[in-house]
N, C-alpha and C. Protein backbone atom coordinates (compact mmCIF):
# COMPACT_ATOMS: atom_id res chain seq x y z
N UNK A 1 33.46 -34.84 18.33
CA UNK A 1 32.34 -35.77 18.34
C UNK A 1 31.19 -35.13 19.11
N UNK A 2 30.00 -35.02 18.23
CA UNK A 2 29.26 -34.51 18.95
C UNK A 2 27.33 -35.55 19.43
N UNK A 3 27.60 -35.62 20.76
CA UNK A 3 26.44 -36.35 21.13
C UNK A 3 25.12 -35.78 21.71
N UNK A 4 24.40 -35.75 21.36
CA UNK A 4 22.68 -35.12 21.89
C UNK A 4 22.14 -36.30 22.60
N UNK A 5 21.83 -36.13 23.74
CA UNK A 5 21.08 -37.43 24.28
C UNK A 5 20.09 -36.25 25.32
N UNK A 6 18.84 -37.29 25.53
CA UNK A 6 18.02 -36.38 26.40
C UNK A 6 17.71 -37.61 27.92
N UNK A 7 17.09 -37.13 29.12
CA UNK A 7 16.08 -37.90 29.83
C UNK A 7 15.38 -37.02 30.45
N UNK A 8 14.23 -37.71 31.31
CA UNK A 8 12.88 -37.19 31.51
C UNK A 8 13.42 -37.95 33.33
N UNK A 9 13.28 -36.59 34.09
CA UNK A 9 13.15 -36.96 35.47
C UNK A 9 11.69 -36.84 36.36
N UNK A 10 10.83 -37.88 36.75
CA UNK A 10 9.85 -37.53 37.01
C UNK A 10 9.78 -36.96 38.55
N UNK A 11 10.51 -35.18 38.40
CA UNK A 11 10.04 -34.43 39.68
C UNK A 11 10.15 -33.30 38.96
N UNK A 12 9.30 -32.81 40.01
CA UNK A 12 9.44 -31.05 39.54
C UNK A 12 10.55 -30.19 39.12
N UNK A 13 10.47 -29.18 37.70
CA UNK A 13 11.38 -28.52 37.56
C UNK A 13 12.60 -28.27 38.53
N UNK A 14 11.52 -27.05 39.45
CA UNK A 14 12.37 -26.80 40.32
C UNK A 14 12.97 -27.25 40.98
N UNK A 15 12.98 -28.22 41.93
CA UNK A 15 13.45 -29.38 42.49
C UNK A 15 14.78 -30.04 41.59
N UNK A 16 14.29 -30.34 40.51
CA UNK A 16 15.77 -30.47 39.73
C UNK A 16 16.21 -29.59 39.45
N UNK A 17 16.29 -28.36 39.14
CA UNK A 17 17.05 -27.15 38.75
C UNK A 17 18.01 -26.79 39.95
N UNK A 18 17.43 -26.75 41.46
CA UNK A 18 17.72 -26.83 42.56
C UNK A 18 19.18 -27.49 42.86
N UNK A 19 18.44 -29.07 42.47
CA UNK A 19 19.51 -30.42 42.45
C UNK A 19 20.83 -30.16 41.28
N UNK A 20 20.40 -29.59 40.18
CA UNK A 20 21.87 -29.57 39.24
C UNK A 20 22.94 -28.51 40.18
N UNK A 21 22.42 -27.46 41.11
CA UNK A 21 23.29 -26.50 41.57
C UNK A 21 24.15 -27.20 42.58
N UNK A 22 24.12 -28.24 42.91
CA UNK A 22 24.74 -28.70 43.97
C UNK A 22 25.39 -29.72 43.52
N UNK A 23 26.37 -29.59 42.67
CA UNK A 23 27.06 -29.85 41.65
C UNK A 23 28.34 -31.13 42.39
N UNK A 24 28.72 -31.37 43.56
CA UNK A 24 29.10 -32.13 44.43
C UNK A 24 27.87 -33.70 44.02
N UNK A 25 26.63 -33.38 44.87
CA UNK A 25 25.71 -34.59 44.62
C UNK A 25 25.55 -34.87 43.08
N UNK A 26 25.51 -33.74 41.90
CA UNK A 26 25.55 -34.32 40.56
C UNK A 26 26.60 -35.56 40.13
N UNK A 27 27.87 -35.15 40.71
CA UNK A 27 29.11 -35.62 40.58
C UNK A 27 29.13 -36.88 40.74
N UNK A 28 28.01 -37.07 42.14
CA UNK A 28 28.01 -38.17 42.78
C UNK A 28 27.03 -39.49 41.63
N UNK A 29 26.50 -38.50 40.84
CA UNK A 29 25.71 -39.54 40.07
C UNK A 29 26.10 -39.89 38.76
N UNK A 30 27.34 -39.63 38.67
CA UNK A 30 27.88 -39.69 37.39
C UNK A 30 29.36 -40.72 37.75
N UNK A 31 29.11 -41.74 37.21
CA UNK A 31 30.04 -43.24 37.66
C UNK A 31 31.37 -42.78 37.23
N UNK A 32 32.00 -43.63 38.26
CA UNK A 32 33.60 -42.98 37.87
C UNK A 32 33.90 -41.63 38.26
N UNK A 33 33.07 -40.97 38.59
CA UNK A 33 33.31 -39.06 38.46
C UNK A 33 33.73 -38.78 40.09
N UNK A 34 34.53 -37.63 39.92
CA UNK A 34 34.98 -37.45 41.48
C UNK A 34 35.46 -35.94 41.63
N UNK A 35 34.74 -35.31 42.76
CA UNK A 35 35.42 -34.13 42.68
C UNK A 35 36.67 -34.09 43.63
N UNK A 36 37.81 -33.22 43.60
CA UNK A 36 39.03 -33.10 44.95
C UNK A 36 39.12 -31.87 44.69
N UNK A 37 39.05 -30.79 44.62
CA UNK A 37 39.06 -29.29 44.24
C UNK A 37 37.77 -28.73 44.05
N UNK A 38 37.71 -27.61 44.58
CA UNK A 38 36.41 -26.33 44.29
C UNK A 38 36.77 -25.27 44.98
N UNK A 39 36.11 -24.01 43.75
CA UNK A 39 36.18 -23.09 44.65
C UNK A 39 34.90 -22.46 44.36
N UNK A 40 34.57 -21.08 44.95
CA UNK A 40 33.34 -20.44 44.88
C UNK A 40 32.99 -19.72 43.43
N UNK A 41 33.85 -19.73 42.49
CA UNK A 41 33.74 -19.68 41.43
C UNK A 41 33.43 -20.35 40.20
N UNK A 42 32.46 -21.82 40.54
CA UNK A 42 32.29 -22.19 39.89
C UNK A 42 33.57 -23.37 38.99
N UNK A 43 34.56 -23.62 39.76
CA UNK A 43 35.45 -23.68 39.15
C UNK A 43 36.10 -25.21 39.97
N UNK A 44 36.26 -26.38 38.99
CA UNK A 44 36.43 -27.93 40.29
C UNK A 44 37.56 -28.28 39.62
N UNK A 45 38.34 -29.36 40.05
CA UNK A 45 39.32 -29.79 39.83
C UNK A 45 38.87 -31.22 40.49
N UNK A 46 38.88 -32.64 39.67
CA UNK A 46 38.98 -33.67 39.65
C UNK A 46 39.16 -34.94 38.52
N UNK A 47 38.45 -36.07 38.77
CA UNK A 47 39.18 -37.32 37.99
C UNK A 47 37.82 -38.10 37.66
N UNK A 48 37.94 -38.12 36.34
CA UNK A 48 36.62 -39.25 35.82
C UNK A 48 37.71 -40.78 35.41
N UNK A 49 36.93 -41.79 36.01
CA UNK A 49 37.50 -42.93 35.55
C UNK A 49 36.86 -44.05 35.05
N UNK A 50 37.27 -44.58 34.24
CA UNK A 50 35.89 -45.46 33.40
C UNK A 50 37.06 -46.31 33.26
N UNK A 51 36.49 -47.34 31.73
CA UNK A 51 36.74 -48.90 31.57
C UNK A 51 36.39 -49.25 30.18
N UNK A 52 37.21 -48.94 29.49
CA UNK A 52 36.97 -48.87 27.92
C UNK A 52 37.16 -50.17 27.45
N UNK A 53 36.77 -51.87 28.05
CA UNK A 53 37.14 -52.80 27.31
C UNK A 53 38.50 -53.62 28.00
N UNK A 54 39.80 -53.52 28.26
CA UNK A 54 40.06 -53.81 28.48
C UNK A 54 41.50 -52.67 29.10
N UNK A 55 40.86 -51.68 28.91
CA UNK A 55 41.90 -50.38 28.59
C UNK A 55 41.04 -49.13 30.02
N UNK A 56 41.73 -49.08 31.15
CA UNK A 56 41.42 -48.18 32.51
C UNK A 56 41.94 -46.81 32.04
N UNK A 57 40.93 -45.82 31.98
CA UNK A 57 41.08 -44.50 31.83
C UNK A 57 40.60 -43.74 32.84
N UNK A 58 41.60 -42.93 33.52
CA UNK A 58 41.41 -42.22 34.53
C UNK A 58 41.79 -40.67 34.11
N UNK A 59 41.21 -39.90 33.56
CA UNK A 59 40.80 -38.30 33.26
C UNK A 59 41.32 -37.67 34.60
N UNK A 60 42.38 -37.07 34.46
CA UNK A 60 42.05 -36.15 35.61
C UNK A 60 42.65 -34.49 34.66
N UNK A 61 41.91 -33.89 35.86
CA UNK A 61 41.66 -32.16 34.71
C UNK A 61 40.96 -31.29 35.86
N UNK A 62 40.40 -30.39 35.08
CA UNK A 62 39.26 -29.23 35.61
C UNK A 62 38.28 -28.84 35.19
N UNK A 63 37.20 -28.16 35.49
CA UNK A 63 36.14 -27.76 34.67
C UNK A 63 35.53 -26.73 35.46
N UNK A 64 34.86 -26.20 34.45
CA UNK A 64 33.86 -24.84 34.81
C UNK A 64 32.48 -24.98 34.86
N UNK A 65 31.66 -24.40 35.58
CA UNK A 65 30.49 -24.81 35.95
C UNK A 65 29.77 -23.31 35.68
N UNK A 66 28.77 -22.74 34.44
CA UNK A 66 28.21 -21.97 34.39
C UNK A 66 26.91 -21.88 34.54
N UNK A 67 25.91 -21.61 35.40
CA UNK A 67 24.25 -21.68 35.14
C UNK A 67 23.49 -20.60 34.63
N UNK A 68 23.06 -20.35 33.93
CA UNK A 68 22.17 -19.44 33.25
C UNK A 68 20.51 -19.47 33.96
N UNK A 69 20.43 -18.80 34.93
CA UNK A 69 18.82 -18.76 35.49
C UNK A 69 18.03 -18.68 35.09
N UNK A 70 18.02 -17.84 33.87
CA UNK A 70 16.81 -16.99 33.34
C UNK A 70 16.65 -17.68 32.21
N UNK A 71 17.48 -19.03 31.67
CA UNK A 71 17.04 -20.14 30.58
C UNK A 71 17.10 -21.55 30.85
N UNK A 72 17.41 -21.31 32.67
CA UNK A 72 17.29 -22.65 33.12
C UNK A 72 18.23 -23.48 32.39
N UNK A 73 19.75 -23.32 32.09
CA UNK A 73 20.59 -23.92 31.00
C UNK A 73 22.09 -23.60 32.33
N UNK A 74 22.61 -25.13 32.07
CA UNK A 74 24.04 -24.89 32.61
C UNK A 74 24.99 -25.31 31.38
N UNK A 75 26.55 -24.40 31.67
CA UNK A 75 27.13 -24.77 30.69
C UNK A 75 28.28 -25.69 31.53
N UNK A 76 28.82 -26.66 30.64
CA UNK A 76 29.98 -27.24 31.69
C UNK A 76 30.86 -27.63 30.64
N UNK A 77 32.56 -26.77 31.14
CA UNK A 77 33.78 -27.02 29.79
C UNK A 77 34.53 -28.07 31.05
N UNK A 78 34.69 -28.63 30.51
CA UNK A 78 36.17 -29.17 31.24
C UNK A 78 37.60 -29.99 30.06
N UNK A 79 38.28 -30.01 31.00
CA UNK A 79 39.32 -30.79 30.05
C UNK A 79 40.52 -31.66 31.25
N UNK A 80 40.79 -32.89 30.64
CA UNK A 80 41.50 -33.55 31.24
C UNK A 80 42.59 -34.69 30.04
N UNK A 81 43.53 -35.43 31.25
CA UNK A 81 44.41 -36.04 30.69
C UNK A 81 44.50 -37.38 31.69
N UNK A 82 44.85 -38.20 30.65
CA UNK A 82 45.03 -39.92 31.38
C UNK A 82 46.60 -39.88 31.68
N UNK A 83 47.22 -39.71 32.28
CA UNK A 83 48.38 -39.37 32.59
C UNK A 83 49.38 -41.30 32.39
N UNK A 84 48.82 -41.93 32.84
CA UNK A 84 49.03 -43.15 32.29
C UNK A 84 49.09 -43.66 30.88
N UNK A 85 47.87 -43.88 30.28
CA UNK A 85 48.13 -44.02 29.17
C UNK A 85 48.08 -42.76 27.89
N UNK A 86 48.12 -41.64 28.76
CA UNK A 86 48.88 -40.21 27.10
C UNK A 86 47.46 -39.90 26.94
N UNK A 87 46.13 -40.56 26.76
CA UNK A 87 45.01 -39.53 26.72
C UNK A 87 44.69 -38.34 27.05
N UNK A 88 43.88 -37.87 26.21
CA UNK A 88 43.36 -36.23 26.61
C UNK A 88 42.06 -36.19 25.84
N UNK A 89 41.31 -35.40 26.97
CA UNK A 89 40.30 -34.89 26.39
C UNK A 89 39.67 -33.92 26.63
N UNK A 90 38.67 -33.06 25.69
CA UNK A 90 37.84 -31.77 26.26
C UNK A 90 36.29 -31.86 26.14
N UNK A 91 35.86 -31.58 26.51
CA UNK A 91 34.07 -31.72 26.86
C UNK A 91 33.82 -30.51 26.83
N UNK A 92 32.59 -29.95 26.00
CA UNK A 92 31.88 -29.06 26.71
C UNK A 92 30.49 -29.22 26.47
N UNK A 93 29.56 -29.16 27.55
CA UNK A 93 28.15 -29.84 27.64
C UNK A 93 27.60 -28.50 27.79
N UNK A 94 26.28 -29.08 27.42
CA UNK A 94 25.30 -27.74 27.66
C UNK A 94 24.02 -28.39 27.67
N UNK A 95 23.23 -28.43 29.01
CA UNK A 95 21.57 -29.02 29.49
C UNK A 95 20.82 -28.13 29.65
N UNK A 96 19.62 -28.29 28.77
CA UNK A 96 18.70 -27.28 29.04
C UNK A 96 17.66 -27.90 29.96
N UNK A 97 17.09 -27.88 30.98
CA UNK A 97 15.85 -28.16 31.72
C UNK A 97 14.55 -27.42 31.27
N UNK A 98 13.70 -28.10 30.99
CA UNK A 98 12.33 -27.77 30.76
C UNK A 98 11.21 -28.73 31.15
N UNK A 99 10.11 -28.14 31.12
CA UNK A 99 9.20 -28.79 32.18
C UNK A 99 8.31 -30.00 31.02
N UNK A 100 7.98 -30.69 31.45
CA UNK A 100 6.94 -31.69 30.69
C UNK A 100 5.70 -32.22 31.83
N UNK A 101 4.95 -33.20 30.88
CA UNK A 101 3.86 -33.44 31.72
C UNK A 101 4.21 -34.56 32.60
N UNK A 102 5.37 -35.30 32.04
CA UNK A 102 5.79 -36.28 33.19
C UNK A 102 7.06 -36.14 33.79
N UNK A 103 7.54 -34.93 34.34
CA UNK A 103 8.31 -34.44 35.29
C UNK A 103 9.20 -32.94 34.34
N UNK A 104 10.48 -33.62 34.94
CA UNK A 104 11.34 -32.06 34.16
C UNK A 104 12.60 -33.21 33.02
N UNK A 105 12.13 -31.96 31.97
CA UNK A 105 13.12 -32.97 30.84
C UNK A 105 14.47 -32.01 30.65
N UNK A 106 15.43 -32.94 30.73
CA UNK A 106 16.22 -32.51 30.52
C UNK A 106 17.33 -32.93 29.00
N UNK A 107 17.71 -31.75 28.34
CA UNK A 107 18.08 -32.32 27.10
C UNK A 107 19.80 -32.25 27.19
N UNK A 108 20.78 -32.99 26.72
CA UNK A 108 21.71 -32.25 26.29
C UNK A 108 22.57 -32.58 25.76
N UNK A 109 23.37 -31.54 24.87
CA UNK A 109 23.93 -31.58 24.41
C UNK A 109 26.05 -31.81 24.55
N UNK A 110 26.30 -32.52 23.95
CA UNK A 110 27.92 -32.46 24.45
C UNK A 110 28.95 -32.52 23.30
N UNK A 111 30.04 -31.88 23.53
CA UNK A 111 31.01 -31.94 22.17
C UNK A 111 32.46 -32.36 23.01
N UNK A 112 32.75 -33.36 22.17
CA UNK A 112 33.73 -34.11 23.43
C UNK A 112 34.85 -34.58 21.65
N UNK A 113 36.33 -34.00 22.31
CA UNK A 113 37.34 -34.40 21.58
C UNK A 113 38.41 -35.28 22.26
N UNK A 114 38.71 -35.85 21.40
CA UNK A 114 39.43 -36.94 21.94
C UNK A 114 40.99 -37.90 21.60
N UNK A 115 41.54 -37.82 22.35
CA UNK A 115 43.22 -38.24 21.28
C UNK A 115 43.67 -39.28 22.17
N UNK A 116 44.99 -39.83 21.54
CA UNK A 116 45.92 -41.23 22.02
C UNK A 116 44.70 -42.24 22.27
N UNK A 117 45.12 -43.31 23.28
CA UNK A 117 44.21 -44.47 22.64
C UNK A 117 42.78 -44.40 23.08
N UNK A 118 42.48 -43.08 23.86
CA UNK A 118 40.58 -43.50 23.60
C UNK A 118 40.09 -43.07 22.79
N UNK A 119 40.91 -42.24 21.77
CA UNK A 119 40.12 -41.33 20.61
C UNK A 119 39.91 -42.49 19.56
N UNK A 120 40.24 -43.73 19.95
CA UNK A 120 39.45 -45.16 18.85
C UNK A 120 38.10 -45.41 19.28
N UNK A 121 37.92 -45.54 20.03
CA UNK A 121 36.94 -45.81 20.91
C UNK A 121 35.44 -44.73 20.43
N UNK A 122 35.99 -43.67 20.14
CA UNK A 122 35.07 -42.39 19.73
C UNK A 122 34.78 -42.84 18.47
N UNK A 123 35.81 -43.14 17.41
CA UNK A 123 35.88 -43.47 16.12
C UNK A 123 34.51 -44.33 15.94
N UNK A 124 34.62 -45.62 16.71
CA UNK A 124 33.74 -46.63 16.47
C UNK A 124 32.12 -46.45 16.92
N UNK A 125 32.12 -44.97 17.47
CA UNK A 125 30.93 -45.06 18.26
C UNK A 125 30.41 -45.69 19.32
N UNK A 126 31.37 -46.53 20.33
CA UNK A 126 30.93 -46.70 21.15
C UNK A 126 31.06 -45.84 22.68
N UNK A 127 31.69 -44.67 22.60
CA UNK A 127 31.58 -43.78 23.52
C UNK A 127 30.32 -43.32 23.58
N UNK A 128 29.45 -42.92 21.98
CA UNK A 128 28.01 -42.65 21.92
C UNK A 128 27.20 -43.83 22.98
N UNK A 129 27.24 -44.85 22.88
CA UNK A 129 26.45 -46.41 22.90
C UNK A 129 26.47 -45.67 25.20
N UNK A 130 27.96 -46.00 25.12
CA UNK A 130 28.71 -45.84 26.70
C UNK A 130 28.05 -44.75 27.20
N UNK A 131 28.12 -43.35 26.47
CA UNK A 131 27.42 -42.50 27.43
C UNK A 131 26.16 -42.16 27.81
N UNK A 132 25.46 -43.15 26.56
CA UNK A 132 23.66 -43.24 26.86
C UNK A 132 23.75 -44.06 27.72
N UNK A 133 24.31 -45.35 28.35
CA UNK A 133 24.06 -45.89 29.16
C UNK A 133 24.64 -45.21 30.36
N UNK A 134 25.76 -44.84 30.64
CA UNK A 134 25.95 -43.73 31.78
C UNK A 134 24.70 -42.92 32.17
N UNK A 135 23.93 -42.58 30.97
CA UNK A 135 23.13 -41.41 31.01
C UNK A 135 22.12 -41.91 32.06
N UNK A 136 21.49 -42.96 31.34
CA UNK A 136 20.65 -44.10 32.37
C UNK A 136 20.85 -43.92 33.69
N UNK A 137 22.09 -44.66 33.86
CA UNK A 137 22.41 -44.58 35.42
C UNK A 137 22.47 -42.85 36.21
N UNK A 138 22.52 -42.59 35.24
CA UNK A 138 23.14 -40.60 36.42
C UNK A 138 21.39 -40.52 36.29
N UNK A 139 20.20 -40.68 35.53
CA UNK A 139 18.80 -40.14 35.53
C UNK A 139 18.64 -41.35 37.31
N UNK A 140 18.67 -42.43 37.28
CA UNK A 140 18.08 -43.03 38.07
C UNK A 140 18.55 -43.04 39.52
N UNK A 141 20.02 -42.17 39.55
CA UNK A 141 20.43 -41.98 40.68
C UNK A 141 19.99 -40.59 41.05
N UNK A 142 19.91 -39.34 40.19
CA UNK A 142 19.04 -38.01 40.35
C UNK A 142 17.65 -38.15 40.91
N UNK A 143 17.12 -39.55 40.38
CA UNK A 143 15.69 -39.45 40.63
C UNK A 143 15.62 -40.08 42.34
N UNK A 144 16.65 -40.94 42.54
CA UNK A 144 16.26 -41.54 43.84
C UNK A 144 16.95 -40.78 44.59
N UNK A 145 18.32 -39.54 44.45
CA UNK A 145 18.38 -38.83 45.36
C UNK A 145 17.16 -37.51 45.99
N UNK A 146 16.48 -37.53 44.88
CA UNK A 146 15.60 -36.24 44.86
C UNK A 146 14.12 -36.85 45.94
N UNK A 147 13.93 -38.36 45.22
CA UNK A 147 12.72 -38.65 46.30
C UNK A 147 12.98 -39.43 47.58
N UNK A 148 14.17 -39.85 48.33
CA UNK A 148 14.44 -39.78 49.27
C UNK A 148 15.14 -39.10 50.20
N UNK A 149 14.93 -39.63 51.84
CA UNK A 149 15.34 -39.09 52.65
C UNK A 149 16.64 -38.46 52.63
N UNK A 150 16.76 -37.03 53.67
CA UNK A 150 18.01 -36.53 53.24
C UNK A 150 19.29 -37.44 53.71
N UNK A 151 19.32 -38.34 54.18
CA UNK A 151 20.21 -39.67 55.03
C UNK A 151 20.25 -40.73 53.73
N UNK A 152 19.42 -41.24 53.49
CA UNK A 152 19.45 -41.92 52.14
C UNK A 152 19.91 -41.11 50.54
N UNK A 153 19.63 -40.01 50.65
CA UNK A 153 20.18 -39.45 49.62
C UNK A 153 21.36 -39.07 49.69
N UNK A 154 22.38 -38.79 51.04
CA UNK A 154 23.67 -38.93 51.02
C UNK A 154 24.15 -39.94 51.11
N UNK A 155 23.73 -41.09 50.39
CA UNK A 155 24.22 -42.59 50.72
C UNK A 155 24.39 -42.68 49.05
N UNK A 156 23.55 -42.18 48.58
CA UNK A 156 23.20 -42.84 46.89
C UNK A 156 24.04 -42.07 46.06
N UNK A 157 24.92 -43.19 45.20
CA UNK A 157 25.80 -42.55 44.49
C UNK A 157 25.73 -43.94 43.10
N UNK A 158 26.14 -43.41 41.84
CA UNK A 158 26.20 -44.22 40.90
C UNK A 158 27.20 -45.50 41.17
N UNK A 159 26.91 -46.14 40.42
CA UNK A 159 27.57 -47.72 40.41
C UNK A 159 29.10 -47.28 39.38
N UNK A 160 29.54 -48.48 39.96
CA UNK A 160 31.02 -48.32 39.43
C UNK A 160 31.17 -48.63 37.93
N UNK A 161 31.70 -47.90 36.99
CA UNK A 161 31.64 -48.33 35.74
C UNK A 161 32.25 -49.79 35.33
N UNK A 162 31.35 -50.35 34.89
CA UNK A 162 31.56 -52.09 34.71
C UNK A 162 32.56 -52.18 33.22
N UNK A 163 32.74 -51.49 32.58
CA UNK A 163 34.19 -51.90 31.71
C UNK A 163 33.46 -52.87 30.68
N UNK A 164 34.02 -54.01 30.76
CA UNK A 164 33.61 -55.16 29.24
C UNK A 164 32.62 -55.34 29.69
N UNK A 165 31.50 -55.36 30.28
CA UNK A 165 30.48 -55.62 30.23
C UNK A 165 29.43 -54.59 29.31
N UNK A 166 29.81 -53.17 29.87
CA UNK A 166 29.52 -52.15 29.32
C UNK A 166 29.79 -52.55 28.18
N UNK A 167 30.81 -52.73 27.43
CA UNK A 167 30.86 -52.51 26.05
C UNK A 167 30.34 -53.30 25.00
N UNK A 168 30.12 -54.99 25.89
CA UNK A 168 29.01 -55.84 25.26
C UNK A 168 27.63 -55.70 25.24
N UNK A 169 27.35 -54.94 25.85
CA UNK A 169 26.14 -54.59 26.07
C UNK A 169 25.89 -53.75 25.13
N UNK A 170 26.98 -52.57 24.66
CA UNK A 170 26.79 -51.83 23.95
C UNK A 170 26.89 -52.33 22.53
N UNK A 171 27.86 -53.36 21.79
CA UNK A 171 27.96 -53.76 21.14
C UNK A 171 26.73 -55.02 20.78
N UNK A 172 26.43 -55.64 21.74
CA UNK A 172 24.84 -55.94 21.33
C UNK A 172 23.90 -55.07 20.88
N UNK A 173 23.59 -54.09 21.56
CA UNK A 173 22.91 -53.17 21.05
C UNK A 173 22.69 -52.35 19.53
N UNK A 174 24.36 -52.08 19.12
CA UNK A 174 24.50 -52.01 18.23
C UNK A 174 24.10 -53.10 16.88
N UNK A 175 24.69 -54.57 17.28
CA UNK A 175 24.27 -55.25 16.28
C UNK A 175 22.91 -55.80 16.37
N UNK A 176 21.92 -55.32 17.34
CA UNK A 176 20.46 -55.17 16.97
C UNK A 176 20.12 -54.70 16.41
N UNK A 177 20.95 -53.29 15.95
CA UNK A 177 20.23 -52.50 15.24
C UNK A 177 20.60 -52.40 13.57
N UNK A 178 21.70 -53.16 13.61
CA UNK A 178 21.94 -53.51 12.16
C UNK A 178 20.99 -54.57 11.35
N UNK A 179 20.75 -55.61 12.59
CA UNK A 179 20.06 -56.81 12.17
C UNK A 179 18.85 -56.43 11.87
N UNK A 180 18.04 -55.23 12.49
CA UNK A 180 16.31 -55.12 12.59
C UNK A 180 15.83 -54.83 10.89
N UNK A 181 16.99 -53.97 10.24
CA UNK A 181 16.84 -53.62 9.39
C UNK A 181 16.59 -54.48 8.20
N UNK A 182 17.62 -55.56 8.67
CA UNK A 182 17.74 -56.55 7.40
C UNK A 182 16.13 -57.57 7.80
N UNK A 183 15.95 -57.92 8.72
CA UNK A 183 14.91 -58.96 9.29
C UNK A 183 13.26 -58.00 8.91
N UNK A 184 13.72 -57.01 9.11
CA UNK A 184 12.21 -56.44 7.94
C UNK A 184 12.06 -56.34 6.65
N UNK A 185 13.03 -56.25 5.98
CA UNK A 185 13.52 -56.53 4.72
C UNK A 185 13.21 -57.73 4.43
N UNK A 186 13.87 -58.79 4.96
CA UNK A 186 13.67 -60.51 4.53
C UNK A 186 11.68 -60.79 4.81
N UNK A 187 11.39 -60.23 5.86
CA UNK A 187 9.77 -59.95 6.01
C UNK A 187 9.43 -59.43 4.92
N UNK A 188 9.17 -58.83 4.37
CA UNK A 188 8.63 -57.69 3.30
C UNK A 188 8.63 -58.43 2.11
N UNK A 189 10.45 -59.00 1.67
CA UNK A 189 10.23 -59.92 0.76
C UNK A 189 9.22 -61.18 0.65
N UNK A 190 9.49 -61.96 1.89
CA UNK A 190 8.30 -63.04 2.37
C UNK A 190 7.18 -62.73 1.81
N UNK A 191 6.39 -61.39 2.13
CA UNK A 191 5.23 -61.01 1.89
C UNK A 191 5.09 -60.88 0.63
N UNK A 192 6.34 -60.20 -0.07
CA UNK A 192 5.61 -60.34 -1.55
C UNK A 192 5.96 -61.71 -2.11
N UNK A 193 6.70 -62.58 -2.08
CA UNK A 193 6.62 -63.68 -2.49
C UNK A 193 5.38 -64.29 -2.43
N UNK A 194 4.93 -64.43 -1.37
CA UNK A 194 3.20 -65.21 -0.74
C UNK A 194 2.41 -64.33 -1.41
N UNK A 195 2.02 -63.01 -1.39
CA UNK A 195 1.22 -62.26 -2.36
C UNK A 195 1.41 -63.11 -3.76
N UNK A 196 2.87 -62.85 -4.48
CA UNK A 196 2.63 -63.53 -5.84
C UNK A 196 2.68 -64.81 -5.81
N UNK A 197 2.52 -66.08 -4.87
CA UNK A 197 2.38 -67.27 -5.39
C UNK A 197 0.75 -67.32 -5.15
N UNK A 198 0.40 -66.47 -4.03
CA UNK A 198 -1.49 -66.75 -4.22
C UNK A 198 -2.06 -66.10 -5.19
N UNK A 199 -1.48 -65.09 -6.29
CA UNK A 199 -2.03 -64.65 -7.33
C UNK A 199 -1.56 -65.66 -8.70
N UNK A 200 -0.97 -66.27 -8.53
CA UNK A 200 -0.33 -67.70 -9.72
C UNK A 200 -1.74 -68.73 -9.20
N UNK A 201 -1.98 -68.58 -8.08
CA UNK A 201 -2.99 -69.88 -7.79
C UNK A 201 -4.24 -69.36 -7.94
């Protein structure tokens, strides 16, 4: 499954390019996410845990942390297992940072496979729906670690992943976007109906 999502952080490149290297405080802005292992190689060992509905998935695994300087691009593989309920999965992301006129944008890309019972969850698309809204939260916790104090910025960490709420939210979302389609449609018709009854009159 592959997801492209982008956001726009309004601070300087550098400053965020800076901030992705310190890959501990990233961690910290990504809900559910936890590091317990590192070494100087780029190389962590921990546990992502989320809330698929009614179904607690706790990932635990490893991952690699590559940065590319000279394209401003990190790569990140990891792979983990829900040891509880038989899940597994592998990720590998890749963010490019580039500069814009309203801060540093960051794009990226992720290819995430998935088996036992959260690989339904992928099926339906709402892991897509789930990780744009994750995405949300990790931009707005980057942005308030970056413009506050260094005491306040070791305080700020993402919110706990909310589970069924998340997924109604997401599933609203979704059936907005089924509905918009049809409700311009039923508009359009409207319009030509009224066009041809004021040309009968």
């Amino acid at each position: 499954m592959k997801i492209e999502q982008e956001i726009v952080v309004p601070a300087p490149k550098a400053e965020v390019w800076k901030f992705f290297h310190d890959v501990p405080s990233v961690v910290e802005c990504l809900p559910g996410a936890e590091i317990t292992e590192q070494d100087d190689e780029g190389n962590y060992r921990g546990q992502l845990a989320t809330k698929l509905g009614p179904i607690a998935i706790k990932f635990e695994g490893k991952a690699t942390v590559v940065f590319d300087e000279n394209a401003s691009q990190v790569t990140i593989h990891g792979t983990g297992v829900d040891r509880k309920g038989g899940s597994r999965g592998e990720i590998t992301v890749v963010g490019d940072i580039s500069d814009t006129d309203a801060g540093t944008h960051v794009g990226i890309k992720s290819d995430v496979t998935l088996s036992g019972s959260a690989a339904q969850f992928g099926r339906t698309g709402l892991i897509n729906d789930i990780s744009q809204r994750m995405l949300g939260e990790f931009a707005t916790c980057v942005e308030t670690k970056l413009n506050a104090t260094p005491e306040t910025a070791a305080r700020t960490v993402a919110p706990e992943p909310q589970g069924i709420s998340i997924i109604l939210r997401s599933l609203w979302a979704r059936l907005r976007r089924l509905i918009a389609p049809r409700r311009s449609r039923a508009a359009t018709e409207r319009t030509g109906q009224d066009s041809d009854q004021r040309e009968r009159e």
